[in-house]
Protein backbone atom coordinates (compact mmCIF):
# COMPACT_ATOMS: atom_id res chain seq x y z
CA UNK A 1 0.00 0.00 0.00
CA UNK A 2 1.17 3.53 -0.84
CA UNK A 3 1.53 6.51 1.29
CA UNK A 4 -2.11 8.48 2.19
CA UNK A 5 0.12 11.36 2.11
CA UNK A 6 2.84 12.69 -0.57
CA UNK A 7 4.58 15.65 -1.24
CA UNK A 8 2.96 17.52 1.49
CA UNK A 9 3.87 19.79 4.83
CA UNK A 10 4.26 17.63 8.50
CA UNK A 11 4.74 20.14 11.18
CA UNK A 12 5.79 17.66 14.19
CA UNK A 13 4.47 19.76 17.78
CA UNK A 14 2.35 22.25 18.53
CA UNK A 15 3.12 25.97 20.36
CA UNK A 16 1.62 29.31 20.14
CA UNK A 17 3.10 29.93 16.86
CA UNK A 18 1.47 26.82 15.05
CA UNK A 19 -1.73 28.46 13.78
CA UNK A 20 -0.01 31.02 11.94
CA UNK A 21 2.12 28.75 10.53
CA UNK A 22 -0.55 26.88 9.69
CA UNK A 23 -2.33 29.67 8.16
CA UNK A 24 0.79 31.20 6.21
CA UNK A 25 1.31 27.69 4.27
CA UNK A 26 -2.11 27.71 3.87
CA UNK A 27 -2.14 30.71 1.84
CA UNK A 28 1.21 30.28 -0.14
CA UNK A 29 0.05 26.49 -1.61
CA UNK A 30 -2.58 23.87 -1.19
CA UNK A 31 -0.19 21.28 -0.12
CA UNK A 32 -2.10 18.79 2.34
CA UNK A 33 -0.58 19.83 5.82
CA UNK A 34 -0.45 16.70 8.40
CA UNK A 35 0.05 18.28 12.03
CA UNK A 36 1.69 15.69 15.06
CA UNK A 37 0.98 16.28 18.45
CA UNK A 38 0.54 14.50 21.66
CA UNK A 39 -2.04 17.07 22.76
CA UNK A 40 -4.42 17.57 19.92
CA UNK A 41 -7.60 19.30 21.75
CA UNK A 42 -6.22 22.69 20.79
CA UNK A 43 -5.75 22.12 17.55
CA UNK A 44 -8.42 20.62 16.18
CA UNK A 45 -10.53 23.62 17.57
CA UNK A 46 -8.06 26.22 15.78
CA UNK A 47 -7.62 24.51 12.62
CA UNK A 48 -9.80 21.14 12.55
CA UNK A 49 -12.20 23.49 9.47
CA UNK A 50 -9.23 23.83 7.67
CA UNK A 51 -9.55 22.23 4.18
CA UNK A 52 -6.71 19.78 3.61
CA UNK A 53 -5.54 20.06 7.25
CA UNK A 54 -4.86 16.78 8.60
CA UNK A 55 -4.23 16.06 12.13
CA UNK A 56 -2.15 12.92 14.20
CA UNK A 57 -1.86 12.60 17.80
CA UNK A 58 1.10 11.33 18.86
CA UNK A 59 4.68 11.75 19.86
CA UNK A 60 6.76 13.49 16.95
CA UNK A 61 10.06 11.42 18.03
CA UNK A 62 8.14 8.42 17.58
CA UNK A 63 8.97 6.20 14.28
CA UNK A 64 5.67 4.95 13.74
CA UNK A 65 3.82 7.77 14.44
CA UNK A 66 6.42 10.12 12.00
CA UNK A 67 5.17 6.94 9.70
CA UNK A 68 1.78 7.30 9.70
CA UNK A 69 2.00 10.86 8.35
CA UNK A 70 3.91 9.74 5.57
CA UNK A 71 7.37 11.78 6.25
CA UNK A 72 9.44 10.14 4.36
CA UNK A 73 6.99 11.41 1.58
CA UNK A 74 6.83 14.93 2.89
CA UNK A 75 8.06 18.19 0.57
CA UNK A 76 9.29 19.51 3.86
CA UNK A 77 8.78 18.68 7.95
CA UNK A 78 8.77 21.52 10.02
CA UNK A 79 9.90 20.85 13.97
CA UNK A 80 7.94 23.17 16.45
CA UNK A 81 9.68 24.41 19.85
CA UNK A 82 7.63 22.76 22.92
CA UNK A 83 7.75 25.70 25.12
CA UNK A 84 6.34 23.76 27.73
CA UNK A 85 9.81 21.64 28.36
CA UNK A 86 11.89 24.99 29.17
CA UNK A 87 16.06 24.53 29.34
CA UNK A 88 14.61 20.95 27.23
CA UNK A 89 13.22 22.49 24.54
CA UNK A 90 16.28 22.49 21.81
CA UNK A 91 16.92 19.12 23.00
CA UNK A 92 13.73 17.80 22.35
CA UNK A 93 13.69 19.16 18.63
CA UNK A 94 17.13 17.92 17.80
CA UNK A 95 15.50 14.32 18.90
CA UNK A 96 12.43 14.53 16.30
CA UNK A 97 14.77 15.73 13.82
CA UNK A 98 17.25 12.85 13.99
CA UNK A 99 13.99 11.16 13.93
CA UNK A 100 12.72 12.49 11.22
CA UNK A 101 15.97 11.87 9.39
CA UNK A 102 15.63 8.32 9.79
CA UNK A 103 13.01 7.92 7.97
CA UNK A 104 14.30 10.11 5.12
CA UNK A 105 17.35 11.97 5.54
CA UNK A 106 17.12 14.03 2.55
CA UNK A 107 13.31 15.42 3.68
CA UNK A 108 13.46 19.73 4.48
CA UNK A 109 13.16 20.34 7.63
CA UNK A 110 13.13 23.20 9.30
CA UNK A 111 13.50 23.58 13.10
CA UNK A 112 12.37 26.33 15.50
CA UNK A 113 15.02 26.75 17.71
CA UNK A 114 14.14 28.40 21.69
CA UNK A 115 17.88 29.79 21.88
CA UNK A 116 20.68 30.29 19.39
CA UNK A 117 23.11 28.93 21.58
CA UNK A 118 22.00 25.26 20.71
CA UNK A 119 22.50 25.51 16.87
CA UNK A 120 25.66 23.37 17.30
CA UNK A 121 23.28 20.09 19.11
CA UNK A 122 21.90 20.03 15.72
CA UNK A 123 25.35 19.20 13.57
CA UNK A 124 23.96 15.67 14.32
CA UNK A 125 21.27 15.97 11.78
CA UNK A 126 20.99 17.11 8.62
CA UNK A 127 18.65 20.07 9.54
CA UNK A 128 17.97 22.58 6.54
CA UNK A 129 17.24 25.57 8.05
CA UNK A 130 17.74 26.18 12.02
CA UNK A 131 15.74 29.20 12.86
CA UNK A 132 15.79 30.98 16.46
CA UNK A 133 13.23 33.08 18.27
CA UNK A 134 16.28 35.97 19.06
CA UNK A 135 17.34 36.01 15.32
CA UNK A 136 14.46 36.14 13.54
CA UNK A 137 13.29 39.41 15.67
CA UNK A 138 16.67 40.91 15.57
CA UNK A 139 16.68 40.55 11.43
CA UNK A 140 13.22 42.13 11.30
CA UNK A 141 14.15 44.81 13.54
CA UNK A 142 17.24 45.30 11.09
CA UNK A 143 14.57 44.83 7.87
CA UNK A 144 12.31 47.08 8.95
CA UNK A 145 15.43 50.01 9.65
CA UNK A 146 16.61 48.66 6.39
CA UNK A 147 13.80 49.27 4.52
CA UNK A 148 13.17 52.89 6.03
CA UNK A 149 16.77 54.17 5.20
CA UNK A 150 16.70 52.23 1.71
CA UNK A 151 13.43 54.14 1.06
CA UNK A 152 14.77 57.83 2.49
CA UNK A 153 17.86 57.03 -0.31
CA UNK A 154 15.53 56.01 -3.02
CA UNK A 155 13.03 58.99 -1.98
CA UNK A 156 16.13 61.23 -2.17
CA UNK A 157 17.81 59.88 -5.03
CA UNK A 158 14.52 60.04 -6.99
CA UNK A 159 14.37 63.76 -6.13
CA UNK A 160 17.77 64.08 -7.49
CA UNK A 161 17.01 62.55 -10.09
CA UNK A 162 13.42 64.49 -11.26
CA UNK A 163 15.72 67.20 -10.55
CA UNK A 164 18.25 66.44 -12.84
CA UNK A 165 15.74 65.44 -15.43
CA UNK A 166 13.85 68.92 -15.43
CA UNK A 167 17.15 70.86 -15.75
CA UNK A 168 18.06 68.40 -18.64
CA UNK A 169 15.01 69.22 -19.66
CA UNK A 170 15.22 72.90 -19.46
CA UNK A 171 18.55 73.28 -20.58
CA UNK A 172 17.32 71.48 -23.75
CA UNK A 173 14.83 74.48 -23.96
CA UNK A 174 16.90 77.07 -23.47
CA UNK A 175 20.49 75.82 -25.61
CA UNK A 176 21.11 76.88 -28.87
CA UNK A 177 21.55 74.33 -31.02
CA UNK A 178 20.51 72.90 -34.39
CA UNK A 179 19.45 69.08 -32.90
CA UNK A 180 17.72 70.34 -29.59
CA UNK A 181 15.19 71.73 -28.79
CA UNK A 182 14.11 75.84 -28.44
CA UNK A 183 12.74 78.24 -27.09
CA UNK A 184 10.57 79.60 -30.27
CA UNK A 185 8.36 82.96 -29.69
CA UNK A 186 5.02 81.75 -31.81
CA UNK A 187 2.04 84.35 -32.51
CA UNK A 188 -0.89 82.92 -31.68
CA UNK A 189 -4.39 83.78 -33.10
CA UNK A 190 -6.33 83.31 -29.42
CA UNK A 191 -10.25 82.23 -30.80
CA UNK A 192 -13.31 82.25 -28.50
């Protein structure tokens, strides 16, 4: 028997941030999205009406469980944090994600790391992306300043430049010359 699932999105745990997540995939692609949690009460009220939205209960680090939502089928297996194992939390993800990997090593996955201290626990594992809670706010802060001084450049450097294009232009009026353009006095007949 085949897989149920193929090419599709597993996110392994559920925290605060696994609605959005949810709802950001959602809108990017219709990829069926298989979510695997011990605690499922949660989400099945938040995104049980989802269409293609399927849900497992059980633990993520679990072989048979990772089986039954077809991960070694999956386009890409994101690993949430489980806030609710503190000083654990990194250590916890690093375990789905090896995991994970044993099903199918060359599956994306992308884990959401508590502190950015613990990236090296994960040279085990062939993690594709490693994303922390302190960078991802610190690069949005820097975006977002990024994106104001880019635009006060480009808001002054397009000032220059209608500047420079309406002295081009009225130095083209105004020079004598057989190929541009003149200033030329014409009589006109004003009619009512």
């Amino acid at each position: 028997m085949g897989p149920v699932f193929k090419n599709h999105i597993v996110i392994c745990g559920w925290n605060y941030r696994g609605f959005e997540i949810v709802q950001a995939v959602r809108s990017m692609h219709e990829f069926p999205v298989v979510i695997v949690s011990k605690n499922v009460d949660e989400i099945v009220e938040r995104v049980g009406l989802l269409p293609n939205t399927f849900i497992i209960q059980g633990d993520c680090a679990n072989e048979a469980i990772l089986k039954s939502a077809d991960v070694g089928y999956a386009r890409s297996v994101v690993v949430l944090s489980d806030v609710t194992l503190g000083e654990s939390t990194d250590a916890r993800s690093v375990e789905v994600a090896l995991a994970v990997e044993k099903i199918q090593v060359s599956v994306h996955t992308v884990v959401e790391l508590k502190s950015v201290l613990n990236k090296p626990h994960f040279s085990w594992t062939k993690t594709d992306e490693l994303i922390a809670d302190e960078e991802v706010s610190v690069k949005l802060i820097a975006q977002g300043i990024r994106h104001v001084l880019s635009q006060q450049r480009l808001d002054a450097e397009n000032q220059l430049y209608q500047e420079k294009l309406l002295l081009a232009a009225y130095l083209g009026l105004v020079s004598p010359s057989e190929t541009a353009a003149q200033i030329v006095r014409v009589d006109i007949e004003w009619t009512r």
